[in-house]
N, C-alpha and C. Protein backbone atom coordinates (compact mmCIF):
# COMPACT_ATOMS: atom_id res chain seq x y z
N UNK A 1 -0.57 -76.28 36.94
CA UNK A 1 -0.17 -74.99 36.44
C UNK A 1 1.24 -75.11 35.89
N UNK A 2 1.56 -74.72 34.86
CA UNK A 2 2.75 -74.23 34.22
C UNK A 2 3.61 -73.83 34.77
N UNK A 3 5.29 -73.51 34.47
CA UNK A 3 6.09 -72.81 35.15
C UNK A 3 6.16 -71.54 34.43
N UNK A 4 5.78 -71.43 33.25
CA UNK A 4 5.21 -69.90 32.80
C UNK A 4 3.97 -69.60 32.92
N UNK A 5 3.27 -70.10 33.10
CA UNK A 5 2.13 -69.25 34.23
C UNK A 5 2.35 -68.89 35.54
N UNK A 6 2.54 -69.63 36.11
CA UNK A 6 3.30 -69.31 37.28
C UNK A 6 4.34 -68.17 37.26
N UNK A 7 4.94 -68.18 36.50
CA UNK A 7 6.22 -66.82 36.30
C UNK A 7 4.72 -65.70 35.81
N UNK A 8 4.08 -65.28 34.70
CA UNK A 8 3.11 -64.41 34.71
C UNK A 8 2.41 -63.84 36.15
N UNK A 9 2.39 -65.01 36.77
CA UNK A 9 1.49 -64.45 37.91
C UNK A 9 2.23 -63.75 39.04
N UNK A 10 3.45 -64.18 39.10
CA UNK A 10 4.85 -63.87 40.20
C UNK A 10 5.18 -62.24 38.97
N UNK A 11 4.95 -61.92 37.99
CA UNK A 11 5.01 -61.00 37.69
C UNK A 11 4.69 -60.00 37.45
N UNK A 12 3.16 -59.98 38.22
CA UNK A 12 2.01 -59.15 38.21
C UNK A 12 1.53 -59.67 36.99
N UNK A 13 1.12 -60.36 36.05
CA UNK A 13 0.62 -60.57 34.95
C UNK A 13 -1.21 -60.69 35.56
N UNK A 14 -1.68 -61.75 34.78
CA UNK A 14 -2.77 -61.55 34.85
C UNK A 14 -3.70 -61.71 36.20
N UNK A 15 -4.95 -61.51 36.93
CA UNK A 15 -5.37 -61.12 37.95
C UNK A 15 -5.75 -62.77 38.04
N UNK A 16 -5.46 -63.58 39.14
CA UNK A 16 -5.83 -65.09 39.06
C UNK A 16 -7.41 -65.16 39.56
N UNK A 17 -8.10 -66.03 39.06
CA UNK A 17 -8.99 -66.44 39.70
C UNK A 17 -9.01 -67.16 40.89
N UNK A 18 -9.76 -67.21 41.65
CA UNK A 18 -10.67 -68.02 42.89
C UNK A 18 -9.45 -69.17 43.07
N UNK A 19 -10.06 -70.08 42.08
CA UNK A 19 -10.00 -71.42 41.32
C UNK A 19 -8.57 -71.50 41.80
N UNK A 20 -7.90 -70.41 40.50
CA UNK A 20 -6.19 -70.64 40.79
C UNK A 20 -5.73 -70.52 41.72
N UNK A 21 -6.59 -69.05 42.65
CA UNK A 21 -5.49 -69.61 43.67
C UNK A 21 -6.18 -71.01 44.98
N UNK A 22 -6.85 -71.28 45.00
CA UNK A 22 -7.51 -72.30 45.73
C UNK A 22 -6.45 -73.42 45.39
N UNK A 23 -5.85 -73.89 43.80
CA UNK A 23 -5.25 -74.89 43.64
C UNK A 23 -4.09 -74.46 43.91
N UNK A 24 -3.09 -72.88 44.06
CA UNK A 24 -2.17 -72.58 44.55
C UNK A 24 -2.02 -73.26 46.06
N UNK A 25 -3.11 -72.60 46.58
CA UNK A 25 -2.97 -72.94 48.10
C UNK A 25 -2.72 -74.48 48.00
N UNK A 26 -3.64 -75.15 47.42
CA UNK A 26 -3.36 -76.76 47.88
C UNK A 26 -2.00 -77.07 47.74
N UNK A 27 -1.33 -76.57 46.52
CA UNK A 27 -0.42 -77.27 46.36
C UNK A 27 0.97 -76.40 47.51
N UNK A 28 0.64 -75.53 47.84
CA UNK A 28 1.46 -75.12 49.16
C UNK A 28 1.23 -76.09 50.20
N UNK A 29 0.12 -76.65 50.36
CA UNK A 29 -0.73 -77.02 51.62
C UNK A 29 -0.72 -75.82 52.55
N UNK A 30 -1.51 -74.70 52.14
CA UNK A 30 -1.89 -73.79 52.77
C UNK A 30 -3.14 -73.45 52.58
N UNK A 31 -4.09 -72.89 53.67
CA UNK A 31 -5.05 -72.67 53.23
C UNK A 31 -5.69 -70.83 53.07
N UNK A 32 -5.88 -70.93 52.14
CA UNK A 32 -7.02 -69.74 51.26
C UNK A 32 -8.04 -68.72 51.70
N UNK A 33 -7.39 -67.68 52.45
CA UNK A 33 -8.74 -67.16 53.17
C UNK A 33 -8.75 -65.66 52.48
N UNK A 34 -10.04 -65.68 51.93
CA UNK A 34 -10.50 -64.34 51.31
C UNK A 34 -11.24 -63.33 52.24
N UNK A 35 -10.87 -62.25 52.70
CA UNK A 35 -11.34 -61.84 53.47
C UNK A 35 -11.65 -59.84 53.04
N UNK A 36 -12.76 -59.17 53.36
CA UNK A 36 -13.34 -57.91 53.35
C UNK A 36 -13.37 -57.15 54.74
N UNK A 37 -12.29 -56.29 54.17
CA UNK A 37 -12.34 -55.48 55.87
C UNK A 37 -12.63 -53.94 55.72
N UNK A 38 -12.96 -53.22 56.42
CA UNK A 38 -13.52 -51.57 56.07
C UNK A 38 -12.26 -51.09 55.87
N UNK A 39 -12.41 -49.55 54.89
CA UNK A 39 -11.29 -49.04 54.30
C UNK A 39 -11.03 -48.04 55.36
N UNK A 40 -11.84 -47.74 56.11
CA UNK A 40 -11.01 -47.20 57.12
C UNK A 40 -10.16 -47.41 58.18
């Protein structure tokens, strides 16, 4: 990833995919958990 993509995304720019952030996480070495919880 770019350092202006990266600045887009740190700027609310565009909504990342899956993908991006999956390779975000790696390159943190963090891992990626997508998770659905009730709105109440």
């Amino acid at each position: 990833m770019t350092q202006p993509a990266l600045s887009r995304l740190e700027s609310g720019g565009p909504t990342p995919t899956i993908g991006v952030l999956e390779r975000l996480a790696h390159a943190l070495d963090a891992k990626l958990k997508v998770e659905f919880t009730d709105a109440a």
